[in-house]
Protein backbone atom coordinates (compact mmCIF):
# COMPACT_ATOMS: atom_id res chain seq x y z
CA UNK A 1 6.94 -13.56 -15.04
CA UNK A 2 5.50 -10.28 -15.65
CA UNK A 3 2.01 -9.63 -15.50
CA UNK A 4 0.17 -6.62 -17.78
CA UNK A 5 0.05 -3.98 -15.11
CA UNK A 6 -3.02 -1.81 -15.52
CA UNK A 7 -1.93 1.81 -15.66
CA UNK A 8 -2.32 3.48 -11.60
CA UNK A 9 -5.70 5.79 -11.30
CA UNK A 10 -5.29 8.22 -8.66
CA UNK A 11 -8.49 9.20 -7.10
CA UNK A 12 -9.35 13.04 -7.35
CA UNK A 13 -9.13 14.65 -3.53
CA UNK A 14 -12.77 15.44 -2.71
CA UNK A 15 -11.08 18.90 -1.29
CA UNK A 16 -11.02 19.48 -5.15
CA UNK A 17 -13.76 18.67 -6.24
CA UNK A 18 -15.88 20.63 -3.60
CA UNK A 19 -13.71 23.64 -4.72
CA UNK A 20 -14.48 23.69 -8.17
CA UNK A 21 -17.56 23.83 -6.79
CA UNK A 22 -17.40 26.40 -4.16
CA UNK A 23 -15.42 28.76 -5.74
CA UNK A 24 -17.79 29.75 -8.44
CA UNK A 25 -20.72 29.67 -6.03
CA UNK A 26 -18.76 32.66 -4.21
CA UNK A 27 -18.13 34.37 -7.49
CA UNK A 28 -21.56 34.10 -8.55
CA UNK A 29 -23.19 34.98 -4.72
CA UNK A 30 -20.52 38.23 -4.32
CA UNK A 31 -21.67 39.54 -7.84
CA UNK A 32 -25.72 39.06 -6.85
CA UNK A 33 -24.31 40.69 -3.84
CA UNK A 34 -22.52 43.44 -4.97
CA UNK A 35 -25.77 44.62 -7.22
CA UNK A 36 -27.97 44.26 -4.90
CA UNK A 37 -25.87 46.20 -2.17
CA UNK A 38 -24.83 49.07 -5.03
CA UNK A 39 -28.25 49.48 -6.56
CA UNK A 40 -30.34 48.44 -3.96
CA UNK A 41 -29.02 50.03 -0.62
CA UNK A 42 -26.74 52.41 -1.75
CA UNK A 43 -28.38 53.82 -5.26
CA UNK A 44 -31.55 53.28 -3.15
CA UNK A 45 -33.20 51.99 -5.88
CA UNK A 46 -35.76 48.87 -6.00
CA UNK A 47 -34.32 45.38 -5.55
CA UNK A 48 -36.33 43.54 -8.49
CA UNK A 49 -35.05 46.73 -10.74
CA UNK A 50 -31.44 45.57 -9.53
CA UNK A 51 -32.48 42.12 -11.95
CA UNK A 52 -33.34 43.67 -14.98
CA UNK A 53 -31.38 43.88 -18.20
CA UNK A 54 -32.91 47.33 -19.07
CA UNK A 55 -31.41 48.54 -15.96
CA UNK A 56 -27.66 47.40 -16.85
CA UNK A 57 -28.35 48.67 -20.29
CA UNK A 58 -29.12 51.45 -19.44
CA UNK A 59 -26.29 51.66 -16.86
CA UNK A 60 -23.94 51.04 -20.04
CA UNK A 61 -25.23 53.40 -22.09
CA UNK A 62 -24.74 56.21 -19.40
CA UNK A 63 -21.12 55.36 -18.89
CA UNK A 64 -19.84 54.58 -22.15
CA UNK A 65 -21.67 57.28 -24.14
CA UNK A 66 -20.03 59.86 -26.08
């Protein structure tokens, strides 16, 4: 007398699931972060300007011209 077992689903921890969450939410809050703190407060330089792509372009031009 065997019955058809249905295969076992194990529920996903919610420890997980909150740190597939959390963990790029650091990532992504240290990196706003960082620029602000480096541009901002140390290059003394406007916070909005800290946003800009012109800024970073710029930023990479400087360093990785010839």
């Amino acid at each position: 007398m065997s019955e058809a077992s249905e295969p076992v689903r194990r529920k996903t921890p919610g420890w997980k699931i909150a740190l597939r969450i959390i963990v790029p939410t650091c990532l992504l809050l240290s990196l706003v972060g960082g620029m602000v703190v480096g541009y901002a407060v140390i290059g003394k330089g406007d916070i909005a300007e800290a946003f800009q792509w012109s800024t970073w372009k710029h930023v990479f031009d400087l360093v990785f011209a010839s």
